[in-house]
Each structure stands twice: as C-alpha cells, then as structure tokens.
PDB file of N, CA and C in Angstrom:
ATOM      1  N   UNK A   1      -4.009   8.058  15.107  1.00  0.00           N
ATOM      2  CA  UNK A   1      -4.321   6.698  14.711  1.00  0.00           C
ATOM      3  C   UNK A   1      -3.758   5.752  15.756  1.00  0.00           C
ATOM      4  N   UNK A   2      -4.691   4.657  16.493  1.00  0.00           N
ATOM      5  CA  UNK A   2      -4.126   4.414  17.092  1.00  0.00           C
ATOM      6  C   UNK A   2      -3.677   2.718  16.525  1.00  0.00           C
ATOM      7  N   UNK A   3      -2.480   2.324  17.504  1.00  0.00           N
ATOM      8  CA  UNK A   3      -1.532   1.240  16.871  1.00  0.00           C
ATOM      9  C   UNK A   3      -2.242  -0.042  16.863  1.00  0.00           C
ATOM     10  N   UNK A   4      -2.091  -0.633  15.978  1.00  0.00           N
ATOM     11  CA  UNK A   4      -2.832  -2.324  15.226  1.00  0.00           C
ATOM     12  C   UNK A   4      -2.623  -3.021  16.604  1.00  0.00           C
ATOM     13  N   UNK A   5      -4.193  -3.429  16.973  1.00  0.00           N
ATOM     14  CA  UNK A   5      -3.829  -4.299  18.334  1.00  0.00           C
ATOM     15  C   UNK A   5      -3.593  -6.122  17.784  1.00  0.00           C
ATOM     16  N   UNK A   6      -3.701  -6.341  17.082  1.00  0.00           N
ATOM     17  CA  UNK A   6      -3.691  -7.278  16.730  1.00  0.00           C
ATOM     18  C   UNK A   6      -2.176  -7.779  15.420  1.00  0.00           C
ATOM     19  N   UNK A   7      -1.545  -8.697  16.202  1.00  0.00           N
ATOM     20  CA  UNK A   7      -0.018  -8.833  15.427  1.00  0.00           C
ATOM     21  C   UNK A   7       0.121  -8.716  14.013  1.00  0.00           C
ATOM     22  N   UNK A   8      -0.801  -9.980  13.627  1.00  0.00           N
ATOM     23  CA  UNK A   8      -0.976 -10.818  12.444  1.00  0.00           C
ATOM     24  C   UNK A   8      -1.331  -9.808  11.538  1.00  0.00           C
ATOM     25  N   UNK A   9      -2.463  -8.751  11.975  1.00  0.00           N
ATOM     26  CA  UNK A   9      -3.246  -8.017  10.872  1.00  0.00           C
ATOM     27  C   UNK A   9      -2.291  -7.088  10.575  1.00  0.00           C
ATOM     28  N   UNK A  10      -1.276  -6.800  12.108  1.00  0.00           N
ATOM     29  CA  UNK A  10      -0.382  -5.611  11.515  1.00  0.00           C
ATOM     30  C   UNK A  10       0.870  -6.161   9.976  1.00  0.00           C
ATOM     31  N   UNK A  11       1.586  -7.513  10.553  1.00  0.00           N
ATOM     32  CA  UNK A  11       2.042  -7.796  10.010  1.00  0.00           C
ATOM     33  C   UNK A  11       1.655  -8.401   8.414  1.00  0.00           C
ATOM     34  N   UNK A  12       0.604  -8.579   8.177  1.00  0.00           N
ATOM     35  CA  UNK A  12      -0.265  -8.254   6.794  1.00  0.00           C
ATOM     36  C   UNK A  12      -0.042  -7.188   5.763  1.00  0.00           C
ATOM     37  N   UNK A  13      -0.683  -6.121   7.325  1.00  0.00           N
ATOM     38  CA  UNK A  13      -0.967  -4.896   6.240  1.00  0.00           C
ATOM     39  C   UNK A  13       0.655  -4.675   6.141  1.00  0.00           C
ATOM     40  N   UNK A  14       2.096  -4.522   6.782  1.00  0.00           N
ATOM     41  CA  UNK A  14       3.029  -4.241   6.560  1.00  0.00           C
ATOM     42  C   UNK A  14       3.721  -5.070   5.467  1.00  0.00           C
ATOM     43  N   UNK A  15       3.185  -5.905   4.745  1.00  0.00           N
ATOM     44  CA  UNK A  15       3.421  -7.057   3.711  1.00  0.00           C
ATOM     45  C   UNK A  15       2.962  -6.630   2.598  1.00  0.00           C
ATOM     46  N   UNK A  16       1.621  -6.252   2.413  1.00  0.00           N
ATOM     47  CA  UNK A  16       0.682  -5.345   1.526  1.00  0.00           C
ATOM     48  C   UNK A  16       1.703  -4.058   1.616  1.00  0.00           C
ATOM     49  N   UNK A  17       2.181  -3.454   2.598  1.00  0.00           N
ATOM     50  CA  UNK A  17       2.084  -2.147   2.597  1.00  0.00           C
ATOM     51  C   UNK A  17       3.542  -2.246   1.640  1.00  0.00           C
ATOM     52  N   UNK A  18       4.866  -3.123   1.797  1.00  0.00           N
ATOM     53  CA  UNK A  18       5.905  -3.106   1.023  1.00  0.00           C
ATOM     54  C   UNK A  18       5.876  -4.204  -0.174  1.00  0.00           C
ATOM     55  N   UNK A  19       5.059  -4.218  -0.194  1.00  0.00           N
ATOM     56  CA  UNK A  19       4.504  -5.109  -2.053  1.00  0.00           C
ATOM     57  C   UNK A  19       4.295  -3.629  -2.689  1.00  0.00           C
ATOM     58  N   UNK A  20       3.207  -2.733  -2.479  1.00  0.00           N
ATOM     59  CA  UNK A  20       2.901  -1.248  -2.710  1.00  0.00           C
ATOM     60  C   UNK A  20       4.039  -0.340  -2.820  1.00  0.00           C
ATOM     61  N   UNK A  21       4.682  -0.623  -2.179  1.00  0.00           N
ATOM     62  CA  UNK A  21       5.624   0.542  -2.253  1.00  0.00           C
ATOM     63  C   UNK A  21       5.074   1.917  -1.104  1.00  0.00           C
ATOM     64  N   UNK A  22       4.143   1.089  -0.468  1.00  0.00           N
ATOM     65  CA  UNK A  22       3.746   2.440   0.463  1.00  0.00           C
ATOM     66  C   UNK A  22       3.614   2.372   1.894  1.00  0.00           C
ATOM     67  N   UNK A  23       3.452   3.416   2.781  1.00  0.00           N
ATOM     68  CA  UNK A  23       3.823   3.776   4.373  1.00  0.00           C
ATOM     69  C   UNK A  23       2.798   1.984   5.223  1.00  0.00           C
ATOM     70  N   UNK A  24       3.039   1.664   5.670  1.00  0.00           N
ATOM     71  CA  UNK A  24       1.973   0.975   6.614  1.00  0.00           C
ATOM     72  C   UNK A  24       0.648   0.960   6.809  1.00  0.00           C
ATOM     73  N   UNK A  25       0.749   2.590   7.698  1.00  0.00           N
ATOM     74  CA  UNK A  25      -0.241   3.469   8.021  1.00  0.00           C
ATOM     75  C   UNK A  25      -1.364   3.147   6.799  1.00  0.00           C
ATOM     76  N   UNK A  26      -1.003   3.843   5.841  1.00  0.00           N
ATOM     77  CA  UNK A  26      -1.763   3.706   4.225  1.00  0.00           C
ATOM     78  C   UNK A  26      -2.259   2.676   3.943  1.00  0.00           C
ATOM     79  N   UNK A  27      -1.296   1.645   4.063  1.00  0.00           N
ATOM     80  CA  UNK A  27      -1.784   0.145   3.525  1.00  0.00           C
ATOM     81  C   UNK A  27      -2.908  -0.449   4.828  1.00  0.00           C
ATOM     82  N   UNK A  28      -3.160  -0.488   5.623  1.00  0.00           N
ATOM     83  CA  UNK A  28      -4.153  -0.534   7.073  1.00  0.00           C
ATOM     84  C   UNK A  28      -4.673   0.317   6.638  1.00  0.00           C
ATOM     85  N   UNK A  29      -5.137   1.576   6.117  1.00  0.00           N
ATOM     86  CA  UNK A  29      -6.351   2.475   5.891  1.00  0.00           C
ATOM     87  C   UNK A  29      -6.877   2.205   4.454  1.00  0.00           C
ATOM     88  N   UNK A  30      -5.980   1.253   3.276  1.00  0.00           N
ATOM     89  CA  UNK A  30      -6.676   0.928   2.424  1.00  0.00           C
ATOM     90  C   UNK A  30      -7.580  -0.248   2.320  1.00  0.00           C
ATOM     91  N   UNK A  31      -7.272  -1.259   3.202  1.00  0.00           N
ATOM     92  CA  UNK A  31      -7.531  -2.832   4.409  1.00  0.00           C
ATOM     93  C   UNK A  31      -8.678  -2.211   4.429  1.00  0.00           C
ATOM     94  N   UNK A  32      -8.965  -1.259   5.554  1.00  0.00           N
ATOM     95  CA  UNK A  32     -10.405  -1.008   6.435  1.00  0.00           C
ATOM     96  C   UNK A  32     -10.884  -0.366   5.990  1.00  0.00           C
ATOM     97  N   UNK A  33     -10.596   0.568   4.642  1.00  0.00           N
ATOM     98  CA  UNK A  33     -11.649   1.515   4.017  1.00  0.00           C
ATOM     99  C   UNK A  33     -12.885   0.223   3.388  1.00  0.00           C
ATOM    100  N   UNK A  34     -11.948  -1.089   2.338  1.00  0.00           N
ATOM    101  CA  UNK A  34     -12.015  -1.545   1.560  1.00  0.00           C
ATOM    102  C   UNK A  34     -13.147  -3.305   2.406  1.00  0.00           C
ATOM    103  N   UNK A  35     -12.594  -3.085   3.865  1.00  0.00           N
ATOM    104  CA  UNK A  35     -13.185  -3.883   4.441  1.00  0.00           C
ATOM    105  C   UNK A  35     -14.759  -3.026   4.995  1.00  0.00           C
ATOM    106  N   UNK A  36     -14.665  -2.102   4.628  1.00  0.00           N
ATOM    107  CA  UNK A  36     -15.987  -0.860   5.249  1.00  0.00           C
ATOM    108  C   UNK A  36     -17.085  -1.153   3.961  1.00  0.00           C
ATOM    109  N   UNK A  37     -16.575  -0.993   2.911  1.00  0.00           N
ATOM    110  CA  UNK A  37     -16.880  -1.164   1.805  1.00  0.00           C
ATOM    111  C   UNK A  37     -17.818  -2.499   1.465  1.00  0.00           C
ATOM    112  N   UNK A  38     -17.059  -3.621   1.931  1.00  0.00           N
ATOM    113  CA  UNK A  38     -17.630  -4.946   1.750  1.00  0.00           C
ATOM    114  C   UNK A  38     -18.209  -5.140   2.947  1.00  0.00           C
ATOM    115  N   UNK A  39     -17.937  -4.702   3.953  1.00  0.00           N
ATOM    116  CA  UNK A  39     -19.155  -4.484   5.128  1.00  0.00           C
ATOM    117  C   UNK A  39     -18.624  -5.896   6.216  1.00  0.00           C
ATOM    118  N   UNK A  40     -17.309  -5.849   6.283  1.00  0.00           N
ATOM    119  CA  UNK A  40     -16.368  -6.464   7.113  1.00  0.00           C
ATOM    120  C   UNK A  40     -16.154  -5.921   8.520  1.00  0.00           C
ATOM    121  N   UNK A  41     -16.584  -6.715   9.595  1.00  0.00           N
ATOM    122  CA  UNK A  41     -15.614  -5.932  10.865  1.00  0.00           C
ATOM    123  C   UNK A  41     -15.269  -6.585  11.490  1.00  0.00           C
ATOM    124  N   UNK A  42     -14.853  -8.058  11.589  1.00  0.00           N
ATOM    125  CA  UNK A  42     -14.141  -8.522  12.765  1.00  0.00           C
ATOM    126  C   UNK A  42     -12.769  -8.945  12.154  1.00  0.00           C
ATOM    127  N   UNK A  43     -11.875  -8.826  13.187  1.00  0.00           N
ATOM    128  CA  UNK A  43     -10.717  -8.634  12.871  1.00  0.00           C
ATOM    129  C   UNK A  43      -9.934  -9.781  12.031  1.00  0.00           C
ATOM    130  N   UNK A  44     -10.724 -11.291  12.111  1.00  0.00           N
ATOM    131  CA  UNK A  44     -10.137 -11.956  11.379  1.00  0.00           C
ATOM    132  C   UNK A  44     -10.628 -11.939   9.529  1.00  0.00           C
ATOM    133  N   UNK A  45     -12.025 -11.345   9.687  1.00  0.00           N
ATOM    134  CA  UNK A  45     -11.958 -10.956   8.172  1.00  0.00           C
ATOM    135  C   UNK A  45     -11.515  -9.893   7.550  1.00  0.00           C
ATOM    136  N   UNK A  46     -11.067  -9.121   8.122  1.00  0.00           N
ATOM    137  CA  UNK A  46      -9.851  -8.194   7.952  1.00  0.00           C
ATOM    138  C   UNK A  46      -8.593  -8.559   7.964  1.00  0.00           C
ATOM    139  N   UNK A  47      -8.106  -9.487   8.562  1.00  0.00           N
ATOM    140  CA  UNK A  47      -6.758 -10.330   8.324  1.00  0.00           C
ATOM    141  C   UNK A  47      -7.094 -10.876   6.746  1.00  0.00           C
ATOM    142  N   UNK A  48      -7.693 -11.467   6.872  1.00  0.00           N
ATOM    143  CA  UNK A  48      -8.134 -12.565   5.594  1.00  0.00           C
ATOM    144  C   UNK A  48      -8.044 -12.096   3.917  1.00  0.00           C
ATOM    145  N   UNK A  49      -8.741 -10.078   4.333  1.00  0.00           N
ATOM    146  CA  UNK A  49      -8.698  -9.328   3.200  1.00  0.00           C
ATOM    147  C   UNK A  49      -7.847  -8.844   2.754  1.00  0.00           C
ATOM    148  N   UNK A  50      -6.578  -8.395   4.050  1.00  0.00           N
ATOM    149  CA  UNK A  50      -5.406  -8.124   3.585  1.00  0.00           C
ATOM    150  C   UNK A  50      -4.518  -8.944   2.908  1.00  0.00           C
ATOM    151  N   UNK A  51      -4.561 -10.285   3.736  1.00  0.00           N
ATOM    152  CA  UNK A  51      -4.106 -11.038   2.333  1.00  0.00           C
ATOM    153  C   UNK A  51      -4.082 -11.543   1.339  1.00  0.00           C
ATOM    154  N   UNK A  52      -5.526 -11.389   1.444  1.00  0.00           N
ATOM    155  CA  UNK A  52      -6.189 -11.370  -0.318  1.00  0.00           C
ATOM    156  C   UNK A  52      -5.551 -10.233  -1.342  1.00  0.00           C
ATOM    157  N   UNK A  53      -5.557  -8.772  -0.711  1.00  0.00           N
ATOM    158  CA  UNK A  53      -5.507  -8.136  -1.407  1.00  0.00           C
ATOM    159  C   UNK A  53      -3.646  -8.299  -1.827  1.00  0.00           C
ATOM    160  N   UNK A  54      -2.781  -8.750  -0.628  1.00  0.00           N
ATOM    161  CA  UNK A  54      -1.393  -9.034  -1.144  1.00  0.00           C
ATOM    162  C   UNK A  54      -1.526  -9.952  -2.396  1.00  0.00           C
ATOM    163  N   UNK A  55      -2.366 -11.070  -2.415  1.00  0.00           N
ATOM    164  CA  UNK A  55      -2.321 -12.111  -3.414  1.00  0.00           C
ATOM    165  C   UNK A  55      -2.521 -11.166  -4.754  1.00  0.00           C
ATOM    166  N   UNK A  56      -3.538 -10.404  -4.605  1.00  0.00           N
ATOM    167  CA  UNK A  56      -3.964  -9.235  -5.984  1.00  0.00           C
ATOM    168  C   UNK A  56      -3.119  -8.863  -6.271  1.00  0.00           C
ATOM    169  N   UNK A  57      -1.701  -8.226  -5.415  1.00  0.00           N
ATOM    170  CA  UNK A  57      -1.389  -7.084  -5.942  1.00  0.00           C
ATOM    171  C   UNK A  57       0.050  -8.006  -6.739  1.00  0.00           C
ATOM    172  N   UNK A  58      -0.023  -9.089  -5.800  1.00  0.00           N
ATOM    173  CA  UNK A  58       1.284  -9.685  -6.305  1.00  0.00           C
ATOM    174  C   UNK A  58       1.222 -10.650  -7.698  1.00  0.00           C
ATOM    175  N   UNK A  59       0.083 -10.862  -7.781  1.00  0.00           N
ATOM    176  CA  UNK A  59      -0.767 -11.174  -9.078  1.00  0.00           C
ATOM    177  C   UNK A  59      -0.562 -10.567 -10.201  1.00  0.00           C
ATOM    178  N   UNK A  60      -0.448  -9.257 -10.042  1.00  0.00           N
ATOM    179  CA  UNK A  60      -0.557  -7.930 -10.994  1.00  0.00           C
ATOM    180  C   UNK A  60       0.479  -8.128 -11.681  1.00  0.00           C
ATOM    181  N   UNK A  61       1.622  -8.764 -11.135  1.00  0.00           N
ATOM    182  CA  UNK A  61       2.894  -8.924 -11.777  1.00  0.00           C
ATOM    183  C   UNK A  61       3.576  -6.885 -12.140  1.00  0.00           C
ATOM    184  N   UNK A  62       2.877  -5.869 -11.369  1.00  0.00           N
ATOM    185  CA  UNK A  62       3.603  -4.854 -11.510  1.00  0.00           C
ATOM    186  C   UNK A  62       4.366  -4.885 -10.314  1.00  0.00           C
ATOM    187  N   UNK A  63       5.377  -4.258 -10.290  1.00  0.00           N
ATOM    188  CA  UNK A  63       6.310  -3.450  -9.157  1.00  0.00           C
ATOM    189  C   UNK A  63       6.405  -2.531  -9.234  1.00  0.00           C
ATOM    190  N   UNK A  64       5.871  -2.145  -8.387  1.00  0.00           N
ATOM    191  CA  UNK A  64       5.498  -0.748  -7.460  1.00  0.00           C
ATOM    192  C   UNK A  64       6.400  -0.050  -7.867  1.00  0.00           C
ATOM    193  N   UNK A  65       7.598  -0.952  -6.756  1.00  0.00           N
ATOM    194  CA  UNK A  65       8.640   0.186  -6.315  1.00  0.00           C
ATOM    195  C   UNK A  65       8.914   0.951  -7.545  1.00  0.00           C
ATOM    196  N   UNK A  66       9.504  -0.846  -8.844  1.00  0.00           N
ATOM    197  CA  UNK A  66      10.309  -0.159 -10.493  1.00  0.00           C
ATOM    198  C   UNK A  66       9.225   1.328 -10.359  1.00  0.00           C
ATOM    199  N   UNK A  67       7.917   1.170 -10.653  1.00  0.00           N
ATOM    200  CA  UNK A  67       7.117   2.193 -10.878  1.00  0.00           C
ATOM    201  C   UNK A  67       7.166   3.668 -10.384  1.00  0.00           C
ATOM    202  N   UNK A  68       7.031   3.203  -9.150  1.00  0.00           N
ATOM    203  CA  UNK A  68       7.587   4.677  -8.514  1.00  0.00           C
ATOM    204  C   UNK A  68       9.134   5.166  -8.713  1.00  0.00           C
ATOM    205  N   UNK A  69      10.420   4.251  -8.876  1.00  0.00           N
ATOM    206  CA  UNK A  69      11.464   4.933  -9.153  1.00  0.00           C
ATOM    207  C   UNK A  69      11.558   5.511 -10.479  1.00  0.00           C
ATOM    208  N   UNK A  70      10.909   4.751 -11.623  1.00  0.00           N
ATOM    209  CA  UNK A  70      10.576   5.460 -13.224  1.00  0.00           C
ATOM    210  C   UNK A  70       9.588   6.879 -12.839  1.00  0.00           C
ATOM    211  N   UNK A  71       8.510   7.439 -11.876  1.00  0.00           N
ATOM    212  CA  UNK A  71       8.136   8.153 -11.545  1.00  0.00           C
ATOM    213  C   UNK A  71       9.289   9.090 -11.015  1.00  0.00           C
ATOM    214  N   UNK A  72      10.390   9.130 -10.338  1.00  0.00           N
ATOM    215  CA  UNK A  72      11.151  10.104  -9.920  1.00  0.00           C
ATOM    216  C   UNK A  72      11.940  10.281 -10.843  1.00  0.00           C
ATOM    217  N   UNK A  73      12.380  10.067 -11.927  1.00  0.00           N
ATOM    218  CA  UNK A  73      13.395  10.075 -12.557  1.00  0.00           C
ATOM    219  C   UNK A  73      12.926  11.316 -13.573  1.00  0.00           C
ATOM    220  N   UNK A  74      13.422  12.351 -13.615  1.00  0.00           N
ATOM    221  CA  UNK A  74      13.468  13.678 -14.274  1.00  0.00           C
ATOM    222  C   UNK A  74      13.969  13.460 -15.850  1.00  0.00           C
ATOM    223  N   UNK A  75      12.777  13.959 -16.713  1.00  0.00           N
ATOM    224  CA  UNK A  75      13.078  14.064 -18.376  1.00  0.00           C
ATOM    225  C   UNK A  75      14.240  14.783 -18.662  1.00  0.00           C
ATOM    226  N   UNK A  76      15.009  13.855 -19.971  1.00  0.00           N
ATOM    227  CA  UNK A  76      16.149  14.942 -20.440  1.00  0.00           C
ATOM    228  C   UNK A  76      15.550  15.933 -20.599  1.00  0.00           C
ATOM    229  N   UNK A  77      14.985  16.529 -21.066  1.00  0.00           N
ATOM    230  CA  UNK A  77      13.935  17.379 -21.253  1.00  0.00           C
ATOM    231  C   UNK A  77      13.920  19.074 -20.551  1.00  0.00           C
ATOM    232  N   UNK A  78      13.384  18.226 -18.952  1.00  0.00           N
ATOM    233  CA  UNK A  78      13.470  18.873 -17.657  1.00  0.00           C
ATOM    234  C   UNK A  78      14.152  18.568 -16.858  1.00  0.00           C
ATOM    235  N   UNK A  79      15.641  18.411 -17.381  1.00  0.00           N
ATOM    236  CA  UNK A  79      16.829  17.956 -16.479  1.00  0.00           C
ATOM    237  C   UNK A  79      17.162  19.650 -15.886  1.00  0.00           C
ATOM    238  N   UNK A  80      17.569  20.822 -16.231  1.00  0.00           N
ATOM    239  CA  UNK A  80      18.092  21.780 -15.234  1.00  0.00           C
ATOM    240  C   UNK A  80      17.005  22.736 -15.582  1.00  0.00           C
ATOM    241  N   UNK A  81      15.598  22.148 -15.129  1.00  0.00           N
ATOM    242  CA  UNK A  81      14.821  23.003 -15.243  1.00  0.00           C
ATOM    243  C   UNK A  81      14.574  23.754 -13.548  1.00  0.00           C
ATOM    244  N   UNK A  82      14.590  25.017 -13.435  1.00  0.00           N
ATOM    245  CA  UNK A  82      14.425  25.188 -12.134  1.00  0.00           C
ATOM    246  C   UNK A  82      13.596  26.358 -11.846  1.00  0.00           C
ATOM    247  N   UNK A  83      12.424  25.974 -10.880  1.00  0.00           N
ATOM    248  CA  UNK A  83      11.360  27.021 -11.020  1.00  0.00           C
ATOM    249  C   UNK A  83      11.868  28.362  -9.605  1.00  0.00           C
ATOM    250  N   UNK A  84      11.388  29.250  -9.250  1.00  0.00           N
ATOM    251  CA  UNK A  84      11.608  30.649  -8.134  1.00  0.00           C
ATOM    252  C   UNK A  84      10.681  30.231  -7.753  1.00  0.00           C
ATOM    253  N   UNK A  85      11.673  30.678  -6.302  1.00  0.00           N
ATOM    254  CA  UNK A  85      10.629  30.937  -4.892  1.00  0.00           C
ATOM    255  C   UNK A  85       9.622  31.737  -4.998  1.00  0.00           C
TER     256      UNK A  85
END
C-alpha cells in the first residue's frame, strides 16, 4: 500500500481512524472503498468524505474504544478456561 500523498486526507483518515478505534491503514481503505461506492475520485472529495464520515461516527455517540475494551474482557464464566495446543 502505498503512503497517502496528500497531508490533509492522511490526517482525516488518522482522525476517523482513532474515533474507530482502528489501524489508519483500515480507516483510508474504509474512505476509498466507500468513496468507490459513491463513485468519488478526486482527492478533495475524498477529503470531504472522510470527514463526513468522522462527523457520523462521532454522532453515534458510541465509543469504540469503551466497546472494544468490554470486547476483551473475559466472562467470570471463562475466566481459567484454557484450551491445548
């Protein structure tokens, strides 16, 4: 993959990408899937979408991150559960 030539769009998707809770990389391949989709290609309407989609996500009023750390957190349940190699 090669690196975001353009500052602004990187620094977007890296805005999107830690609102998400996820890698960069990811958040720029969800941008341009989503800009492929709506049939977007120049780079400033791709800026434009990423920060639309930050406005969405920050809209949502969820957090990611809370989300994903309630995702790691192991049931009393299956606290010393341990499976073999």
């Amino acid at each position: 993959m090669s690196p975001p030539s353009d500052r602004a769009y990187a620094t977007a998707c890296g805005r999107l990408a830690s609102a998400l809770g996820i890698s960069q990389a990811s958040a720029r391949r969800q941008v341009d899937l989503r800009a492929l989709r709506e049939g977007m290609r120049s780079s400033d309407e791709k800026l434009a979408l990423a920060e639309r989609m930050l406005t969405e996500t920050e809209a949502s009023g969820v957090d990611r991150g809370d989300l994903l750390s309630r995702q790691l957190v192991s049931l009393a349940s299956e606290e010393y559960f341990m499976t073999e190699d």
